[in-house]
Protein backbone atom coordinates (compact mmCIF):
# COMPACT_ATOMS: atom_id res chain seq x y z
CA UNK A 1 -5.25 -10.40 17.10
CA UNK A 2 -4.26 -14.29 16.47
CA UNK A 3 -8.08 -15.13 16.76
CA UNK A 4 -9.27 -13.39 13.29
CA UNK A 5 -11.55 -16.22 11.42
CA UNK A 6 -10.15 -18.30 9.38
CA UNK A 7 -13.39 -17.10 7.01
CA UNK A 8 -12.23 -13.92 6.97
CA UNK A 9 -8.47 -14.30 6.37
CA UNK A 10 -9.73 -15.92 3.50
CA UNK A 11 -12.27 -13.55 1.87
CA UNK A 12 -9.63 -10.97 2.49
CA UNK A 13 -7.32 -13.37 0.30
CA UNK A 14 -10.01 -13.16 -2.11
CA UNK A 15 -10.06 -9.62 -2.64
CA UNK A 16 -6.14 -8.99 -2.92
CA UNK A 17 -6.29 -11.51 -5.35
CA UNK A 18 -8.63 -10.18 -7.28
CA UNK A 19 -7.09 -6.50 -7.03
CA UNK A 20 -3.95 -8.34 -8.42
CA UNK A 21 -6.02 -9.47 -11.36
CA UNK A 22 -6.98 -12.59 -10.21
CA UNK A 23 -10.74 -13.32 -11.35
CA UNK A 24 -13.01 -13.96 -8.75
CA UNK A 25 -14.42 -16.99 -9.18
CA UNK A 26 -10.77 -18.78 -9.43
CA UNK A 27 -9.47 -16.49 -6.07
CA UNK A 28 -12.18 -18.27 -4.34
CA UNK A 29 -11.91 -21.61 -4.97
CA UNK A 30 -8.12 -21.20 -4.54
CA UNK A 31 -8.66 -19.73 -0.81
CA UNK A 32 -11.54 -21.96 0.41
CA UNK A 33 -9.77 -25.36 -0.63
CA UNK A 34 -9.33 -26.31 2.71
CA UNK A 35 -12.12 -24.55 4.56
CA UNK A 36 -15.60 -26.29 5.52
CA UNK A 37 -18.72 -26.36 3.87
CA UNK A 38 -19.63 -23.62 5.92
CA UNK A 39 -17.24 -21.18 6.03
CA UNK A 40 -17.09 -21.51 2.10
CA UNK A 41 -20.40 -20.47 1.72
CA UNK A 42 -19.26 -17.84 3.99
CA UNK A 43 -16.72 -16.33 2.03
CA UNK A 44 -18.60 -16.64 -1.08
CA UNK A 45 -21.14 -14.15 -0.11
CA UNK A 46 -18.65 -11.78 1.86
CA UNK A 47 -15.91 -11.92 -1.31
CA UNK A 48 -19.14 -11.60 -4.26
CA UNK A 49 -20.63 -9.24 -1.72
CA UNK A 50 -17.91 -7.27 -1.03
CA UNK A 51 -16.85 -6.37 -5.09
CA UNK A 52 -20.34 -6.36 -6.14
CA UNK A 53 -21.22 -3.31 -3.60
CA UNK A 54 -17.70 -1.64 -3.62
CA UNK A 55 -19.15 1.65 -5.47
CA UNK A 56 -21.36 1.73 -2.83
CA UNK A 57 -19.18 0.83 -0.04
CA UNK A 58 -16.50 2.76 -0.87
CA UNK A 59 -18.97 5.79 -0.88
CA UNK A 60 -20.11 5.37 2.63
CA UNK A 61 -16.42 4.40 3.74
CA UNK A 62 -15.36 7.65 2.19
CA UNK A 63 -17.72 9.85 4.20
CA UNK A 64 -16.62 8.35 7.56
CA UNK A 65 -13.08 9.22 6.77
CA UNK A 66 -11.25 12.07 7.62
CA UNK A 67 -8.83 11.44 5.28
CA UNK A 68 -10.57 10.05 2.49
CA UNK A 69 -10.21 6.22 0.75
CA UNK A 70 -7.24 7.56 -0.93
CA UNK A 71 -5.37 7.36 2.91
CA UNK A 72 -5.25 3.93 2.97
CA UNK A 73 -3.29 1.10 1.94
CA UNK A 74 -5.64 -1.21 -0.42
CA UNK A 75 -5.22 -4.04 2.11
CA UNK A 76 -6.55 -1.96 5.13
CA UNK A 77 -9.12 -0.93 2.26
CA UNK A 78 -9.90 -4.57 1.85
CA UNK A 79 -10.42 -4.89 5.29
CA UNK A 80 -12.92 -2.09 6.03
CA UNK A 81 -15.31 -3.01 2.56
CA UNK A 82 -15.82 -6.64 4.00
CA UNK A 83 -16.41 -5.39 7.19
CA UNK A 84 -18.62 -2.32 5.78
CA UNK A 85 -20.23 -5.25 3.89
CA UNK A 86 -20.90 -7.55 7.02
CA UNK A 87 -22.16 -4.87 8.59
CA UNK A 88 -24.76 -4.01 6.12
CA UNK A 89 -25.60 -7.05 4.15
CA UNK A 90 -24.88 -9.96 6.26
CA UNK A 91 -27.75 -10.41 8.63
CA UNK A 92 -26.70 -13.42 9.97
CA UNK A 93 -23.06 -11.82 11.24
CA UNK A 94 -23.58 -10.19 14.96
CA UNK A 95 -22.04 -5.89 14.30
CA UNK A 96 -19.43 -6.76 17.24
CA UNK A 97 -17.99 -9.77 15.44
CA UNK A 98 -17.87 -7.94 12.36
CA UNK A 99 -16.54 -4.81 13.95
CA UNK A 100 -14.13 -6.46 16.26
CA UNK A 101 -12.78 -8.50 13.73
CA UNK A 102 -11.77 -6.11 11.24
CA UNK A 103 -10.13 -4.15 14.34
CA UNK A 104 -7.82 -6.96 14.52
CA UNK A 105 -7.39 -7.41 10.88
CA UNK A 106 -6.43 -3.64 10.40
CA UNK A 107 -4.23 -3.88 13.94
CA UNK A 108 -2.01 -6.57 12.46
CA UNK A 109 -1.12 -4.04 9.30
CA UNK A 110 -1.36 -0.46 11.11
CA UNK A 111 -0.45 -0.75 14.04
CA UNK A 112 -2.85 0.59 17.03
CA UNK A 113 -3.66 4.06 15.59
CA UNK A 114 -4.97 2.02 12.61
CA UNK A 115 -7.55 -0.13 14.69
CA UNK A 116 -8.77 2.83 16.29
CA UNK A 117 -9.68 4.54 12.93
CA UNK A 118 -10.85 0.82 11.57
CA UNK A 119 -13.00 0.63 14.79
CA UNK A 120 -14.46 4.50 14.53
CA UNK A 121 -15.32 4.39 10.93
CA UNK A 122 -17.26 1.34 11.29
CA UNK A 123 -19.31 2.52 14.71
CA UNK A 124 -19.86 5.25 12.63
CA UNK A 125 -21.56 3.01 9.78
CA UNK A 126 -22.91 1.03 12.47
CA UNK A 127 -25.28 3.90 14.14
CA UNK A 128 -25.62 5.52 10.46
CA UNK A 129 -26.43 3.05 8.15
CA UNK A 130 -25.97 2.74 4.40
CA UNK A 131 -29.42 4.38 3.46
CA UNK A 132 -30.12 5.50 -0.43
CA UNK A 133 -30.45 8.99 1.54
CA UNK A 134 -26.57 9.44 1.82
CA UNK A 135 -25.92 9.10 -1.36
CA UNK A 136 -26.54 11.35 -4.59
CA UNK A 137 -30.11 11.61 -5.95
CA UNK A 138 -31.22 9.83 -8.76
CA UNK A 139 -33.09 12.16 -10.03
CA UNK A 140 -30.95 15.46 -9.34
CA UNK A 141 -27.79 13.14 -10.98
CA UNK A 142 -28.65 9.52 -12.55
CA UNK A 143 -24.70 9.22 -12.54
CA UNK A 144 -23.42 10.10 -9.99
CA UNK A 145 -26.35 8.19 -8.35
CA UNK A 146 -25.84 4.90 -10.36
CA UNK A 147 -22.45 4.87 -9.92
CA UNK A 148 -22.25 4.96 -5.89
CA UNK A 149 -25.32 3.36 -4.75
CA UNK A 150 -25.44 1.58 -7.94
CA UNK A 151 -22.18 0.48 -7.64
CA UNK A 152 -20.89 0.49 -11.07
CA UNK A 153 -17.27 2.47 -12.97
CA UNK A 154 -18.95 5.77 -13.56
CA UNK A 155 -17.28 5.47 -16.92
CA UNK A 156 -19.74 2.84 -17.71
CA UNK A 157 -22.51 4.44 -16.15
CA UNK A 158 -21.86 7.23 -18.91
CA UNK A 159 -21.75 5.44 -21.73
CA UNK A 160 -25.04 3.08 -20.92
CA UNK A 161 -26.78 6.85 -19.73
CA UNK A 162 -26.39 8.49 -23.40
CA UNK A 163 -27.58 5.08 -25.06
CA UNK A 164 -29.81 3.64 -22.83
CA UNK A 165 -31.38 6.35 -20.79
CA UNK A 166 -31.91 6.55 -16.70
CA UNK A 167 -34.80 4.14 -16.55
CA UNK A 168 -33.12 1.56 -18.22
CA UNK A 169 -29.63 1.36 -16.71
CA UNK A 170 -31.67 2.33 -13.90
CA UNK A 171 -32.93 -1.46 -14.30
CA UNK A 172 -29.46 -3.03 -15.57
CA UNK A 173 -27.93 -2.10 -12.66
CA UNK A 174 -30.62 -3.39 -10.47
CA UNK A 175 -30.32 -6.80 -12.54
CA UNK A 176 -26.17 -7.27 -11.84
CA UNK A 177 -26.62 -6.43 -8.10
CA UNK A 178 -28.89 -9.47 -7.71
CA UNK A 179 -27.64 -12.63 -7.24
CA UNK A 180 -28.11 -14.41 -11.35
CA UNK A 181 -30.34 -17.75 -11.02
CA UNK A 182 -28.98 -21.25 -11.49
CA UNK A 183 -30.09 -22.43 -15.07
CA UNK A 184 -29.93 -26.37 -16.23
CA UNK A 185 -29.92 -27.34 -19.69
CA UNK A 186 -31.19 -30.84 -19.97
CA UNK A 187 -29.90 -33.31 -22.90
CA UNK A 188 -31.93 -35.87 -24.82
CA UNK A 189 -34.81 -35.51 -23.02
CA UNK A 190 -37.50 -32.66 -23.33
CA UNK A 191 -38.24 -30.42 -20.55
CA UNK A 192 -41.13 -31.64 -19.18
CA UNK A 193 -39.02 -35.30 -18.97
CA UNK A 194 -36.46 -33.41 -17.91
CA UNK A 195 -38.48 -31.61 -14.68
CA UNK A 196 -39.72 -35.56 -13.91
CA UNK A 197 -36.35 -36.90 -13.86
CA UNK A 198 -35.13 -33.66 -11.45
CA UNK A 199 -38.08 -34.41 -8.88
CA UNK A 200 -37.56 -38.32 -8.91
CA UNK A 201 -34.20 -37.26 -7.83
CA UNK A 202 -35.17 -34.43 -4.91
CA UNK A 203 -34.71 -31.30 -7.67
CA UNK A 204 -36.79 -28.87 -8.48
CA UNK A 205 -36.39 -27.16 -11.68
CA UNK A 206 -39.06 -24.24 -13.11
CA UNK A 207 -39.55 -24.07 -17.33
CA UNK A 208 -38.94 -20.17 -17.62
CA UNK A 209 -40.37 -19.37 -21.14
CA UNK A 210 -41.59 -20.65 -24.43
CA UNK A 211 -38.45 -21.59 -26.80
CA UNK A 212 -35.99 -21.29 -23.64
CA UNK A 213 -34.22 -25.10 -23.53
CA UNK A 214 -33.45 -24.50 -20.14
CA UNK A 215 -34.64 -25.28 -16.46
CA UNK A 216 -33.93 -23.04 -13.33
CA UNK A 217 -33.17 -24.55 -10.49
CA UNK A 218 -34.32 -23.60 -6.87
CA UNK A 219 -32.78 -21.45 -4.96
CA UNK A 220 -29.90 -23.42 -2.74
CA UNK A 221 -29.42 -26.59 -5.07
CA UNK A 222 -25.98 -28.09 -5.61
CA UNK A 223 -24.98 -28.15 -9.57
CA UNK A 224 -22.64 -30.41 -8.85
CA UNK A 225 -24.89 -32.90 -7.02
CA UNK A 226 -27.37 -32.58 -9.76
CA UNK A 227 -25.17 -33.17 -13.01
CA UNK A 228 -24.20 -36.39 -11.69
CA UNK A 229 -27.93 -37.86 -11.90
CA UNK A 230 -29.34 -35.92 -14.54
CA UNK A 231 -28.16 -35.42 -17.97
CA UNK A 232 -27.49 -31.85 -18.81
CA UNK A 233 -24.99 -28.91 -17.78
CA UNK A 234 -25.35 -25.91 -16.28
CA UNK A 235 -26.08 -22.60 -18.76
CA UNK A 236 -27.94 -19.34 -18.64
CA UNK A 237 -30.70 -18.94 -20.80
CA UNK A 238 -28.94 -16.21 -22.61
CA UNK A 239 -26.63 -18.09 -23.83
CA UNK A 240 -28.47 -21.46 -24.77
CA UNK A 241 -30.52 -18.93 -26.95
CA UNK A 242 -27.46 -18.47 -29.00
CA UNK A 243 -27.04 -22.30 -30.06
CA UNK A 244 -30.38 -21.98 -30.73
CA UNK A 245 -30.06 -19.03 -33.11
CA UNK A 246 -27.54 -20.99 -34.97
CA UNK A 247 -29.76 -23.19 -36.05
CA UNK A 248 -27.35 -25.79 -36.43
CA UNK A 249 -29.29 -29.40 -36.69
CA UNK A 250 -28.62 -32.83 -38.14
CA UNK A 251 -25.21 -33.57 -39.35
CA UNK A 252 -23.62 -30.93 -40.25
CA UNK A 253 -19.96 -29.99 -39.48
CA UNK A 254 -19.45 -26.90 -37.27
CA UNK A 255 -16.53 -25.55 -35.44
CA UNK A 256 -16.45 -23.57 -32.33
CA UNK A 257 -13.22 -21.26 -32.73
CA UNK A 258 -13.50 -20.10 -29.42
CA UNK A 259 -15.14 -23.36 -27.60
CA UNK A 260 -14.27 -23.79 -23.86
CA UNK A 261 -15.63 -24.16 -21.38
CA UNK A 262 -17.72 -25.61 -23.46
CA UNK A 263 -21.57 -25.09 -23.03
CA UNK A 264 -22.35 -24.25 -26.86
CA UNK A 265 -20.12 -26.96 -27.88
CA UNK A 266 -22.47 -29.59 -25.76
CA UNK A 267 -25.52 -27.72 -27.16
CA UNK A 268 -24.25 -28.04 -30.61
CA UNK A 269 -22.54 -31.75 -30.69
CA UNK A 270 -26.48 -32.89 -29.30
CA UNK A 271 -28.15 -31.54 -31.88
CA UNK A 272 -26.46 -33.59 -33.75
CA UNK A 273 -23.70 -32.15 -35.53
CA UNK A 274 -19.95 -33.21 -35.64
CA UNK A 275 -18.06 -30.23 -33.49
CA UNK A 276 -14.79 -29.25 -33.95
CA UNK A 277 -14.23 -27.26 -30.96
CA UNK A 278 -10.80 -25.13 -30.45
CA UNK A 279 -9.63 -23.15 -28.22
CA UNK A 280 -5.97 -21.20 -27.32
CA UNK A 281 -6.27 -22.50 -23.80
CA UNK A 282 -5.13 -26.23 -22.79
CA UNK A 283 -6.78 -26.45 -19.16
CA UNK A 284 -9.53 -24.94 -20.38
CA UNK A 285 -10.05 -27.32 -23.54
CA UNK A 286 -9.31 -30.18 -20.21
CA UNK A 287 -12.09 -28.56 -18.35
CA UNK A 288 -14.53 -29.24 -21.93
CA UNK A 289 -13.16 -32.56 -22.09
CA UNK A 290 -14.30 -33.36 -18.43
CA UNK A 291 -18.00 -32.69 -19.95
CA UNK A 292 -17.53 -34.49 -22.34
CA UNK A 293 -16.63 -37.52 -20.82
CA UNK A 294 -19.92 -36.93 -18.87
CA UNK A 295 -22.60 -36.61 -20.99
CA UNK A 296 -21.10 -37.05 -24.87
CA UNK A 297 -21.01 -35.86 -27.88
CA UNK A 298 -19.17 -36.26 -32.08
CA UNK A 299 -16.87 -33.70 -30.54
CA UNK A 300 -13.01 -33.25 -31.35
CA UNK A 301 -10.63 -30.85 -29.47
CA UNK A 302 -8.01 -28.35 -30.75
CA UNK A 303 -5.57 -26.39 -29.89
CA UNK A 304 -5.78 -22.98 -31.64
CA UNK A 305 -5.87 -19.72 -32.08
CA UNK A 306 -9.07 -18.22 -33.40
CA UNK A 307 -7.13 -15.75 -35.26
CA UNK A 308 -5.36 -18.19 -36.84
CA UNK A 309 -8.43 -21.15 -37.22
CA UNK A 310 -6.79 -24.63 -38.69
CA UNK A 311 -9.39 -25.30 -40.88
CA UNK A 312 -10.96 -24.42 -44.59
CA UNK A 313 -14.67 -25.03 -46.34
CA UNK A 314 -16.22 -25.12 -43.48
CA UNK A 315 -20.09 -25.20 -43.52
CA UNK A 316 -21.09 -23.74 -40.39
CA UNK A 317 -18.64 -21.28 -37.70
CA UNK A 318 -19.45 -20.33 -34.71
CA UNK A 319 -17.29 -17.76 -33.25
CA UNK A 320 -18.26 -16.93 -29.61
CA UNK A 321 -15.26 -14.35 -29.41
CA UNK A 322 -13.54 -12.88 -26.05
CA UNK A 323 -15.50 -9.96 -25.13
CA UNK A 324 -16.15 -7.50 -22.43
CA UNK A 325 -19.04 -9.21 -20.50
CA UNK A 326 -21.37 -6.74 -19.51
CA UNK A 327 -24.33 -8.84 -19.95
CA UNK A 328 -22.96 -11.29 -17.62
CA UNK A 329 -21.85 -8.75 -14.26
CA UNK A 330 -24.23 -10.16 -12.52
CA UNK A 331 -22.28 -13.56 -12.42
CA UNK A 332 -18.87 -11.79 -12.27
CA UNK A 333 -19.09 -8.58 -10.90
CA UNK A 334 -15.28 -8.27 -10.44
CA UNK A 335 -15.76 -7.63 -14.06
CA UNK A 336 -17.09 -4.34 -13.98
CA UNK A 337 -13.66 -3.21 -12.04
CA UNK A 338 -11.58 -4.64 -14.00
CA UNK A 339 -12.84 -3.61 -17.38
CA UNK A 340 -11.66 -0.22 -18.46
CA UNK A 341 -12.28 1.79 -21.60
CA UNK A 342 -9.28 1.24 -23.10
CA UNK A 343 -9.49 -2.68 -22.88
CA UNK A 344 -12.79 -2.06 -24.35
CA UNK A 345 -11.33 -1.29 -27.62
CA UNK A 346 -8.40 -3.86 -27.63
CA UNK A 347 -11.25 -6.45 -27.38
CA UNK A 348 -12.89 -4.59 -30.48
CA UNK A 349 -10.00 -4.76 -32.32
CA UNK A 350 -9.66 -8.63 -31.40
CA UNK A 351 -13.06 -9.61 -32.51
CA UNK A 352 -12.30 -7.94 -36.00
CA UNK A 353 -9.31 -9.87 -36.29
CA UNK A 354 -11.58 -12.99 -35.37
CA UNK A 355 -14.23 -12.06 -37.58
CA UNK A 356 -11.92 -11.35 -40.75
CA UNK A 357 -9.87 -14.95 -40.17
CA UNK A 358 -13.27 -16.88 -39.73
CA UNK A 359 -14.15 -15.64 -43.23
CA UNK A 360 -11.87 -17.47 -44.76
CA UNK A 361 -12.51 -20.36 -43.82
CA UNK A 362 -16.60 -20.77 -43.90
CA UNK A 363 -17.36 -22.08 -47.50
CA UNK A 364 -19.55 -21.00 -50.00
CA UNK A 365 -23.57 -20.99 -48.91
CA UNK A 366 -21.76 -21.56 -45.45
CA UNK A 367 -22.56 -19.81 -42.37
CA UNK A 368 -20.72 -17.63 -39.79
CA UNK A 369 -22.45 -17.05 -36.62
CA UNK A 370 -20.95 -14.35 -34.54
CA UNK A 371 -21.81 -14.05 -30.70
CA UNK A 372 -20.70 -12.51 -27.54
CA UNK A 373 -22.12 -11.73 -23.96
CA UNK A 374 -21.82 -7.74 -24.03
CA UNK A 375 -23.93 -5.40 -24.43
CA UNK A 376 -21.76 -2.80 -25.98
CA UNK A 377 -22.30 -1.96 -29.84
CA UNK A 378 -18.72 -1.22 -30.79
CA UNK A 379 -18.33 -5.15 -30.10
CA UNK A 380 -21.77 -6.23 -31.20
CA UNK A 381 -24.10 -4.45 -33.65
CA UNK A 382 -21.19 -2.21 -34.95
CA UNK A 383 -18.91 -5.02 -35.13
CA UNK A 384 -21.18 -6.94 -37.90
CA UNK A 385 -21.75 -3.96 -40.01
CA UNK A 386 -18.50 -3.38 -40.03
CA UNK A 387 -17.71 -6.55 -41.40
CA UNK A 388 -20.81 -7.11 -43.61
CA UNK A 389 -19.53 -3.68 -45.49
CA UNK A 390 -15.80 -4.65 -45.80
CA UNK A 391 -17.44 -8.60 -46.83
CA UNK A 392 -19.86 -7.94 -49.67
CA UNK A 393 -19.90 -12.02 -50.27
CA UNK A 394 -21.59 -12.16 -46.44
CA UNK A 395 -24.99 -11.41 -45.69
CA UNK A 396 -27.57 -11.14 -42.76
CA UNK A 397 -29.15 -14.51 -42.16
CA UNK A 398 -31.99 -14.39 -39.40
CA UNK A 399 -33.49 -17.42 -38.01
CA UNK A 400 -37.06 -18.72 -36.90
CA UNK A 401 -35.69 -20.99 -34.36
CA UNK A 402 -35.77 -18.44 -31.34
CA UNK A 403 -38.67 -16.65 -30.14
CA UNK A 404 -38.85 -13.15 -31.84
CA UNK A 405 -38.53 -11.26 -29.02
CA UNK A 406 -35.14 -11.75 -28.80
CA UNK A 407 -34.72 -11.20 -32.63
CA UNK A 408 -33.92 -7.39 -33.54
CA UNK A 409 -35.04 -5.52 -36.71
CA UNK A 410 -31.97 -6.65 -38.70
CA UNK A 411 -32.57 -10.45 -37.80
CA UNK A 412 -29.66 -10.57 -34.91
CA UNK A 413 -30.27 -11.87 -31.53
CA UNK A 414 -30.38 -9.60 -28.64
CA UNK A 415 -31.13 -10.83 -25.07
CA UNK A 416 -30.39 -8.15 -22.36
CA UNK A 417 -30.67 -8.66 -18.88
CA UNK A 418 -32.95 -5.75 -17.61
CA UNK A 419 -35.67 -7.14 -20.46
CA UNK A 420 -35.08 -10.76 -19.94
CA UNK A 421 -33.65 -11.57 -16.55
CA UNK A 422 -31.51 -13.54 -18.76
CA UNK A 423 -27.47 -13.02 -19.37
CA UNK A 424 -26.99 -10.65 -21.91
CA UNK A 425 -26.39 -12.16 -25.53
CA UNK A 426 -25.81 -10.84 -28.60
CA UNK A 427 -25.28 -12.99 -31.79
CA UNK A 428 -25.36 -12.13 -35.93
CA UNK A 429 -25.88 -15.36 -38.14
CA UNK A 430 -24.75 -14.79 -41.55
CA UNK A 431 -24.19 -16.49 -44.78
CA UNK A 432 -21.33 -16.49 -47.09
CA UNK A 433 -23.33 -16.07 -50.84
CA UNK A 434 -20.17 -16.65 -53.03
């Protein structure tokens, strides 16, 4: 029992983390401080692995039980969904090592009796396998279907059903089980400059569509490597389309209410404007300054709250509120467990707060530009007509400067990642007319 990976201890660190509300992305760099290169990359695809399929784990888990999920602890839980995972996913991991492993894991927590269930269950999985076949039809019942092999809250699954319809959530789904693509945004150079400079320096980068300021990188390259030779930062299309739907150029003065980590401010401050970017968060406002440092910018940092924004007569807002996420699972699939409906509306309630405090400080002929990375209408499209009909002195400004297929009817922008492959983005520029 002593000889358990250290790999493994870890990624199971990662998930009771996360189940404590720990966010993914910061459990793992937490338990894979001191691992090797190796074994990190390890854990990163057994942890994202792991929560991304744990709809469809759990499913097959639940049929090999006698008892059902609900008979174990969520630590022994833990244990059997990365080795589930390792046995279905990971080709590179051997099914005794997996199997054996996780024995021991369980052992050290349940004694005997719970090794020998650990070790049954996953022989079971083992000569079964995790086929679409064992799980509910997608056409007999899209949710029930979409929410175990899909792997999604089948509360969600609901909701995007009545408004999107099966062949379309169908495809979202599809789209946040894949891995998301590594996006550069290059700055002060064009694209094609930008691709040179990339290859001079052993990168390969891949111009994705017309009016996208972004790069994506091949498969397997190191960000980190790359941002120290080539001027830029990392950022999804999605949401690089939503600096550019500001159409914010020249010098005018903009503030970014809700500005770390940072990637719109860095858009914004080199396209020449002065940024006043705030946040509530201190590390995170350090974490901006850090790009800063690297690659510029007329930028200065605050400390605030976005409800309660430190400035007046501004010309140009940006408010890039706190929001559910769904158009980013992809990249943070612990998201979809943790979200619930009733946080849902607490967020919606937030961004109204935002929206109404940001009102009073853009300046006549000034412009608010609201933006998020859901794709839920209570936060989005119904959001902005709410406030447009309680703020008859606002009104729907569109833009040219983004492609129009990413423009809706009413002028907004609306990226979604079953249409795009991008992040989902959602953002409503308007103008203050008195």
């Amino acid at each position: 029992m002593g000889d358990v990976t250290k790999g493994r201890r870890a990624a199971a660190a990662v998930l009771r983390a996360v189940a404590r509300g720990r966010r993914l992305d910061l459990a793992l760099s937490e338990a894979v401080a001191h691992l090797s290169d190796q074994d990190r990359r390890w854990v990163h695809e057994s942890s994202y692995g792991a929560t991304r399929f744990r709809g469809r784990l759990d499913h097959l888990l639940d049929i090999h039980l006698r008892n059902g999920l609900s008979s174990l602890s969520p630590l022994v839980l833990d244990y059997l969904r990365l080795g589930a995972y390792q046995l279905l996913f990971m080709d590179g991991v051997p099914s005794y090592a997996a199997i054996s492993q996780t024995v021991d894991q369980v052992k050290e927590v349940a004694g005997a009796g719970g090794g020998r269930m650990a070790n049954g269950v996953l022989r079971s999985l083992e000569r079964e396998g995790g086929e679409a076949s064992r799980f509910p039809g997608y056409s007999e019942d899209p949710e029930a279907h979409l929410s175990t092999w899909g792997s999604h809250p089948k509360w969600m699954i609901r909701r995007w059903l009545k408004r999107l319809g099966p062949e379309a959530v169908r495809r979202l789904v599809d789209t946040n089980n894949t891995p998301a693509p590594v996006y550069f945004r290059p700055l002060g150079v064009t694209l094609d400059e930008a691709r040179d400079l990339l290859r001079d320096e052993g990168f390969f980068g891949e111009v994705v569509g017309k009016g996208i300021p972004c790069l994506r990188l091949k498969d397997g390259t190191n960000p980190a490597r790359l941002l120290e030779r080539v001027p830029g930062f990392i950022q999804d299309p999605g949401a690089a389309l939503v600096t550019e739907y500001a159409d914010v150029w020249g010098e005018d003065l903009v503030a970014d209410l809700c500005a770390a980590p940072g990637g719109k401010t860095l858009a914004l401050a080199h396209s020449g404007a002065y940024v006043l970017a705030a946040d509530r968060s201190m590390p995170r406002l350090a974490l901006l300054r850090e790009n800063l440092e690297r690659v510029g910018g007329r930028v200065d940092l605050v400390a605030a709250l976005a409800e309660k924004p430190p400035f007046r007569e501004l010309p140009v807002l940006l408010l890039d509120v706190p929001c559910s996420g769904t158009g980013t699972l992809r990249r943070h699939p612990d998201a979809r467990w943790r979200l619930t409906p009733d946080s849902l509306r607490r967020l919606a309630e937030l961004q109204g707060k935002m929206l109404e405090a940001g009102a009073q400080i853009v300046r006549p002929g000034g412009v608010l530009v609201y933006s998020t990375c859901t794709l839920e209408p209570e936060e989005n499209q119904e959001q902005v007509e709410g406030f447009l009909s309680r703020n008859p002195r606002f009104a729907m400004a569109g833009t040219k400067s983004v492609p129009e297929q990413y423009v809706d009817s009413q002028g907004r922008l609306l990226v979604t990642p079953h249409d795009t492959g991008f992040d989902g983005a959602f953002a409503a520029r308007m103008v203050r007319t008195s």
